[in-house]
C-alpha atoms as a PDB file:
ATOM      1  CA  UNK A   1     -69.596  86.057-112.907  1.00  0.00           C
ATOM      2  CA  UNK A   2     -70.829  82.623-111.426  1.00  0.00           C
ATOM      3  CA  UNK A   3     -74.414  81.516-111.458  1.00  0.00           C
ATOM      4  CA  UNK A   4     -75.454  82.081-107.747  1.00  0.00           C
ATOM      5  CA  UNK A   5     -74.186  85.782-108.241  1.00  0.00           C
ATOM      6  CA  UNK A   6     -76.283  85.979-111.332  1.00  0.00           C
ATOM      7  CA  UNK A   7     -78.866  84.433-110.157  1.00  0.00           C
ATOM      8  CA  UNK A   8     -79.074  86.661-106.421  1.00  0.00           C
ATOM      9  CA  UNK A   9     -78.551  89.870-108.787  1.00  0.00           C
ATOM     10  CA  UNK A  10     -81.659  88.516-111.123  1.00  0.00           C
ATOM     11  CA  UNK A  11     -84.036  87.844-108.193  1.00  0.00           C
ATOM     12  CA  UNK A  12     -82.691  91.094-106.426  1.00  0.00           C
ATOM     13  CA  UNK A  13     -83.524  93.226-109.506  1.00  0.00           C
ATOM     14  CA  UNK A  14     -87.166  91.141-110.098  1.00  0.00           C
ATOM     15  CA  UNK A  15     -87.698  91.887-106.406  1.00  0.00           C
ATOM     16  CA  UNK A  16     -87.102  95.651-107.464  1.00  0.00           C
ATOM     17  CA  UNK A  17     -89.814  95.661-109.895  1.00  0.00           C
ATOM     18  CA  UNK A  18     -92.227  94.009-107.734  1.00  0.00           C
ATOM     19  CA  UNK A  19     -91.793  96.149-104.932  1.00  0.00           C
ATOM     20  CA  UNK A  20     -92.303  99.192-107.600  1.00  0.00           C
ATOM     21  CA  UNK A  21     -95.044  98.119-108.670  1.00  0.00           C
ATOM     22  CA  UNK A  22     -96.299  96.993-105.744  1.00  0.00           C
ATOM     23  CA  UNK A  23     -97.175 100.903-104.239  1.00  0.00           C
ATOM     24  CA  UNK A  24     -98.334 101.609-101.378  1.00  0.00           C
ATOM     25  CA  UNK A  25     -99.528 105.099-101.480  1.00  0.00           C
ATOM     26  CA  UNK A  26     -98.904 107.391-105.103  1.00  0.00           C
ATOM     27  CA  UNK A  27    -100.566 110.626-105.051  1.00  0.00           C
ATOM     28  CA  UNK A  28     -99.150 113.258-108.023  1.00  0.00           C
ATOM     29  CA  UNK A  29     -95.529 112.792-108.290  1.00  0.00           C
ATOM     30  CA  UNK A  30     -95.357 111.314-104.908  1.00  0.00           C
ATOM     31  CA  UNK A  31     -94.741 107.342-104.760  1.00  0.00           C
ATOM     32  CA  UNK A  32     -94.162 105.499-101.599  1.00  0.00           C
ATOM     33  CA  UNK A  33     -92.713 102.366-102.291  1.00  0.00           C
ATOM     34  CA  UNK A  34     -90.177  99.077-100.879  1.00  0.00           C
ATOM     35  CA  UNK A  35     -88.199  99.468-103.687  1.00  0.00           C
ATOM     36  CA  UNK A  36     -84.724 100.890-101.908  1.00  0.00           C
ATOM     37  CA  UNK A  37     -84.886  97.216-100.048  1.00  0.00           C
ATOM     38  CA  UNK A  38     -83.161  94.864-102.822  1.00  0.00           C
ATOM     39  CA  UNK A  39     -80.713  98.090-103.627  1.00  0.00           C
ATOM     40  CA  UNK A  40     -79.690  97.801-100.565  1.00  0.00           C
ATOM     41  CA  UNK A  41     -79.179  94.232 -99.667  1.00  0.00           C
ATOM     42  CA  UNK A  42     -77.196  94.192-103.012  1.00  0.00           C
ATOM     43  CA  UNK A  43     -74.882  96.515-101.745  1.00  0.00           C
ATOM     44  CA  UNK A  44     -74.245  95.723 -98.160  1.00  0.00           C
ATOM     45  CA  UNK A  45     -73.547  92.528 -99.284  1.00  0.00           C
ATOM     46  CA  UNK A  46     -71.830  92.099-102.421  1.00  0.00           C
ATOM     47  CA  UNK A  47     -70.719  95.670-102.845  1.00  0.00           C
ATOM     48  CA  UNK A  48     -70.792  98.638-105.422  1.00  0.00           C
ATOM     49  CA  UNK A  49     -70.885  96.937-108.997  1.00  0.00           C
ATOM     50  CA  UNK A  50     -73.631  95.072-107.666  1.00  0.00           C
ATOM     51  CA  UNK A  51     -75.411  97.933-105.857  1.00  0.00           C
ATOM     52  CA  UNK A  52     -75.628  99.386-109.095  1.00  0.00           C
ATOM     53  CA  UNK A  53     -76.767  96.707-111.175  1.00  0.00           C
ATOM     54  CA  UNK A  54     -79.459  96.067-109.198  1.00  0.00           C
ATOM     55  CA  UNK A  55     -80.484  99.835-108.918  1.00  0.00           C
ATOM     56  CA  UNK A  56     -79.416 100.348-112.586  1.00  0.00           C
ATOM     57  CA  UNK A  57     -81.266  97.348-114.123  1.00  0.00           C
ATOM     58  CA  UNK A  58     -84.077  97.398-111.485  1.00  0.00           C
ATOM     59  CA  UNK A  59     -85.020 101.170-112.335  1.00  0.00           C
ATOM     60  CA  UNK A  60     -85.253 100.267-115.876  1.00  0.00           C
ATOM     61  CA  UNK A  61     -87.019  97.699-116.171  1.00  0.00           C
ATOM     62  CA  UNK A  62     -89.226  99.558-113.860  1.00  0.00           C
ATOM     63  CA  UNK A  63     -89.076 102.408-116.521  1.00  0.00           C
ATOM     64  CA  UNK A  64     -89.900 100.080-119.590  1.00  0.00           C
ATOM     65  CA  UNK A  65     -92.081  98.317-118.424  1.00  0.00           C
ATOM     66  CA  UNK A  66     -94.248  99.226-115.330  1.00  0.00           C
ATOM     67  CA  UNK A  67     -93.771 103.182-115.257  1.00  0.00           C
ATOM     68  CA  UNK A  68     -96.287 104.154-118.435  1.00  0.00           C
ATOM     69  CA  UNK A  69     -93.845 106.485-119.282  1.00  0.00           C
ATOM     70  CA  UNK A  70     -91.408 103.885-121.567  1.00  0.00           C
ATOM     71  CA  UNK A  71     -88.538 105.605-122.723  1.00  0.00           C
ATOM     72  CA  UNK A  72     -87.799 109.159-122.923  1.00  0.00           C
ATOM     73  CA  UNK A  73     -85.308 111.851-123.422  1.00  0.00           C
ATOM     74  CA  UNK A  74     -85.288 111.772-119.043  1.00  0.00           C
ATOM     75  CA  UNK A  75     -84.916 107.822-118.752  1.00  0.00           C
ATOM     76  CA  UNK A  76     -81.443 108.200-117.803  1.00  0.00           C
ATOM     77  CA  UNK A  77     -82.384 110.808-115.181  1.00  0.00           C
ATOM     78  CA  UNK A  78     -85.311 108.199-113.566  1.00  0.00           C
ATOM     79  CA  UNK A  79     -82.610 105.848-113.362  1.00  0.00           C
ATOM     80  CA  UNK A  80     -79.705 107.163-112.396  1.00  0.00           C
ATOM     81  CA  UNK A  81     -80.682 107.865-108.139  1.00  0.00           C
ATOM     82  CA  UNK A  82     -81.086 104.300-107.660  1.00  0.00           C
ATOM     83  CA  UNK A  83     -77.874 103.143-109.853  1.00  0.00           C
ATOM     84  CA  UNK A  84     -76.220 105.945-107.827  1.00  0.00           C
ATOM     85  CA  UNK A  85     -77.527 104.983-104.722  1.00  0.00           C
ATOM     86  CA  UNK A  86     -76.690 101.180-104.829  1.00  0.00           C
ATOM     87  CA  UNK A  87     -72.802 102.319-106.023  1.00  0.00           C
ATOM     88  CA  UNK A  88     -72.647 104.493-103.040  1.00  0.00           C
ATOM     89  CA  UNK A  89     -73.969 101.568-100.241  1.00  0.00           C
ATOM     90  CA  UNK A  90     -71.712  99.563-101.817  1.00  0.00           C
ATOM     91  CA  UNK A  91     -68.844 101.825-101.805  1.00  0.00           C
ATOM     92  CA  UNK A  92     -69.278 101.928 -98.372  1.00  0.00           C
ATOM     93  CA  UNK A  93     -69.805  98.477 -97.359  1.00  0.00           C
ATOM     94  CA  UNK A  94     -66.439  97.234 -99.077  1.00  0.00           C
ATOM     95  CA  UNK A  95     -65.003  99.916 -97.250  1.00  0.00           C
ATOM     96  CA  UNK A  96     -66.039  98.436 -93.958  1.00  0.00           C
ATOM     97  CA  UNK A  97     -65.559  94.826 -94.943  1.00  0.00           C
ATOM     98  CA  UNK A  98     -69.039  93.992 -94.978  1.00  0.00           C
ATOM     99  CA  UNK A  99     -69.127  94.374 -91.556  1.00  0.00           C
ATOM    100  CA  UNK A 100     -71.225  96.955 -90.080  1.00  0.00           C
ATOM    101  CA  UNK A 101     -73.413  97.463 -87.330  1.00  0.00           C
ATOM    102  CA  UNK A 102     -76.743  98.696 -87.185  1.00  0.00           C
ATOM    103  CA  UNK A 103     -76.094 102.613 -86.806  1.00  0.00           C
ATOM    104  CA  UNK A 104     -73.834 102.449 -89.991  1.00  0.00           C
ATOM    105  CA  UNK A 105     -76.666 100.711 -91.741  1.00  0.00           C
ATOM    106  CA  UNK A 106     -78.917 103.332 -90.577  1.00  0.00           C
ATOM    107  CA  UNK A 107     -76.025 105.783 -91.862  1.00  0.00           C
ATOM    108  CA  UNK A 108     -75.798 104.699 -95.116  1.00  0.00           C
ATOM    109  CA  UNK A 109     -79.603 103.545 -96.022  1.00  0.00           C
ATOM    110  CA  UNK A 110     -80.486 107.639 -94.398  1.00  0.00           C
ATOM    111  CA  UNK A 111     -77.756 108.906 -96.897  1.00  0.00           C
ATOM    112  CA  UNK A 112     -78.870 106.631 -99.329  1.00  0.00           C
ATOM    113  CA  UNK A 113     -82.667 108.239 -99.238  1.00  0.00           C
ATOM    114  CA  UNK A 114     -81.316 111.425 -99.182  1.00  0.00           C
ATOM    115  CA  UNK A 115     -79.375 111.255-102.420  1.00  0.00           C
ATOM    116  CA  UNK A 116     -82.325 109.221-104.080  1.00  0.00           C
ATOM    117  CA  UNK A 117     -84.944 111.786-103.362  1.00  0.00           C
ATOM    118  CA  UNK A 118     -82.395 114.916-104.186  1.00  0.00           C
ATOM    119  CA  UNK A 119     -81.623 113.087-107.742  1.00  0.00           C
ATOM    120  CA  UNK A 120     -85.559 112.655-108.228  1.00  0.00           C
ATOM    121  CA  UNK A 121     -85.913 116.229-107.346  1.00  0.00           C
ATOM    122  CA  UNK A 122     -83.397 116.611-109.889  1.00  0.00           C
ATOM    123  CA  UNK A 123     -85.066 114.201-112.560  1.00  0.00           C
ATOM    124  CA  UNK A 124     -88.665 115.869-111.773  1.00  0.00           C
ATOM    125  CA  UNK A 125     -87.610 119.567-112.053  1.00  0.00           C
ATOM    126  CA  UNK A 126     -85.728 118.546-115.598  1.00  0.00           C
ATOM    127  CA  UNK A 127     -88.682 116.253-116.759  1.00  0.00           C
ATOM    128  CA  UNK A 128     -91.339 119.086-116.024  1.00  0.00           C
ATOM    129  CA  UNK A 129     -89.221 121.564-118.013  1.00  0.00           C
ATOM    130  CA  UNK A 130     -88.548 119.718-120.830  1.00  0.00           C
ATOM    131  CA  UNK A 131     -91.911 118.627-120.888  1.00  0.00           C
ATOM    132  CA  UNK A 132     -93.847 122.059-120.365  1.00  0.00           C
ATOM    133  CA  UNK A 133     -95.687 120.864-116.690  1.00  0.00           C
ATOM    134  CA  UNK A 134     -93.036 122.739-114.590  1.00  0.00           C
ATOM    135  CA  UNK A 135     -95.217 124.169-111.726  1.00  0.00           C
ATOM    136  CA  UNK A 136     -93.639 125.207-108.375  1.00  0.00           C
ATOM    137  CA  UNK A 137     -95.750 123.194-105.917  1.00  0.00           C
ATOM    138  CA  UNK A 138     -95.486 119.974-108.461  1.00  0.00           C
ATOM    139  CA  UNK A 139     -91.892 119.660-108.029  1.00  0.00           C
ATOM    140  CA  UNK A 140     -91.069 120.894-104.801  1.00  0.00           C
ATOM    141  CA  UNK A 141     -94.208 120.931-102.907  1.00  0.00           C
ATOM    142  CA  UNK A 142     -93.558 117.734-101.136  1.00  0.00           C
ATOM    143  CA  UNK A 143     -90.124 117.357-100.832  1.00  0.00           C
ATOM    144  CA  UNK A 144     -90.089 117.645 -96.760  1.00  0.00           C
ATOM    145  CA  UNK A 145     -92.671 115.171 -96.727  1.00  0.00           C
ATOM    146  CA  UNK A 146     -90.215 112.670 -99.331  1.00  0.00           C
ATOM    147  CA  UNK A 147     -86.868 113.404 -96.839  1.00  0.00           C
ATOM    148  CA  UNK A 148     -89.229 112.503 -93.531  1.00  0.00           C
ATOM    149  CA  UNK A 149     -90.775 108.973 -95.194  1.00  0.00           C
ATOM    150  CA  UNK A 150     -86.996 107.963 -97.390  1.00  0.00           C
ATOM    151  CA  UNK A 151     -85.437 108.756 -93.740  1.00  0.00           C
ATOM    152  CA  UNK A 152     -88.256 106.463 -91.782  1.00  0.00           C
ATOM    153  CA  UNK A 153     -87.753 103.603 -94.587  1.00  0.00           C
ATOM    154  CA  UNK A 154     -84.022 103.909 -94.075  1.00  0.00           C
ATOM    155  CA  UNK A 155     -84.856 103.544 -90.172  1.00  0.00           C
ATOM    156  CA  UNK A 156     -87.245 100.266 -90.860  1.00  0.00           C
ATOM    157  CA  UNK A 157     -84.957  98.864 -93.523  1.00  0.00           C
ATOM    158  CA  UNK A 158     -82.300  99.218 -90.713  1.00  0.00           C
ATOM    159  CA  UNK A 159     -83.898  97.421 -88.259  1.00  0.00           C
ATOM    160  CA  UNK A 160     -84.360  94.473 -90.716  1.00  0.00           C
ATOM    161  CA  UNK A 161     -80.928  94.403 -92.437  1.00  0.00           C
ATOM    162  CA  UNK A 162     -78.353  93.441 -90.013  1.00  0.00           C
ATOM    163  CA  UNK A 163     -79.755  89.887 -89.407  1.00  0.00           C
ATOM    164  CA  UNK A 164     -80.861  89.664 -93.090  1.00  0.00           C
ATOM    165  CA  UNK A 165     -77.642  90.241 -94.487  1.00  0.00           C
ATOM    166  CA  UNK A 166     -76.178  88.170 -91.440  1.00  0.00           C
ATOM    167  CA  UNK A 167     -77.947  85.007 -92.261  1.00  0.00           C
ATOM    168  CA  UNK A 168     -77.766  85.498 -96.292  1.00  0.00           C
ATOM    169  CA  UNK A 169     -74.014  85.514 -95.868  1.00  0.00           C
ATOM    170  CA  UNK A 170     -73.804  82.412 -93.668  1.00  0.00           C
ATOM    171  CA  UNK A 171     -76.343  80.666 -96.892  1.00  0.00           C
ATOM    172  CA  UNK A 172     -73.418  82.305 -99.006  1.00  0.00           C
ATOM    173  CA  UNK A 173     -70.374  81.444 -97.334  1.00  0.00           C
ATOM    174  CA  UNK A 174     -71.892  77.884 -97.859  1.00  0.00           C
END
C-alpha cells in the first residue's frame, strides 16, 4: 500500500465519522445521515478492498467512539452493512472498469441503500432481542420510510458522483 492510497482511505474513513456524527435528523432508531458518501467514492474508485475498509473502519470508529454504545456483543452486526456495502460498490465498479455512467451509479448506490438498511434491520431486530427492547413498531415501524430516504440519498449521491469521481481520478492519474 503506498501513501496517497493510505492517506485517501484515512481521510475517506475520517470523512465517515464526521458525516456520522454530523446528523441531520435522529428520531428513535431512525438516523439520517451523509455517511454512505465516502463508502461510496471508495468504491467506485478504487474498488472492493477499499470499499470495505472504508465502510469497515469508518463504522467502527463510529461505533467506539461517537455511537454511546462502545462495544458490544452486536458491534459486528452495526458494522457489517457498511463493510458489506462498500465490498459490493466495489465489486461492481472493477467489474465495469471504473467506468460507469450515471444510471449505473444510481444502480449500485440504490442497491447499496437497500442492503444497508435490510442489514440494519437485521442488526436492530438482533440488538433488541438480545437486549430485551424488542417491540414491533421499534424495529420495523419505519422501515418504508428508511428504503424511500437510503433510495433519495442514492439519487443525490448520484447526481454528484460521476464528476466527483471523474475529476479525483484525473488528480490520481497524476
Amino acid at each position: 500500500m503506498n501513501t496517497r492510497r493510505l492517506t485517501s482511505l484515512a481521510m475517506l474513513i475520517a470523512l465517515y465519522c464526521v458525516l456520522s456524527v454530523m446528523t441531520p435528523v435522529k428520531i428513535a432508531n431512525f438516523k439520517f445521515t451523509f455517511e454512505a458518501f465516502p463508502i461510496l467514492i471508495a468504491g467506485l474508485l478504487s474498488g472492493p478492498v477499499d470499499g470495505l475498509i472504508v465502510g469497515g473502519i469508518g463504522a467502527f470508529l463510529y461505533q467506539l467512539l461517537f455511537s454511546g454504545y462502545g462495544i458490544t456483543a452486536t458491534t459486528p452486526l452495526w458494522i457489517l452493512p457498511h463493510a458489506v456495502s462498500g465490498l459490493i460498490v466495489g465489486c461492481y465498479a472493477k467489474a465495469h472498469s471504473y467506468k460507469m455512467n450515471i444510471y449505473q451509479i444510481i444502480l449500485i448506490a440504490s442497491i447499496s441503500a437497500l442492503i444497508v438498511t435490510s442489514l440494519n434491520l437485521l442488526a436492530l431486530y438482533v440488538d433488541s432481542k438480545l437486549y430485551g427492547y424488542y417491540s414491533y413498531a421499534l424495529v420495523f415501524g419505519n422501515v418504508l420510510i428508511k428504503i424511500v430516504i437510503g433510495l433519495i440519498l442514492a439519487v443525490l449521491y448520484s447526481c454528484i458522483l460521476p464528476k466527483l469521481l471523474a475529476y479525483l481520478h484525473r488528480q490520481l492519474d497524476r
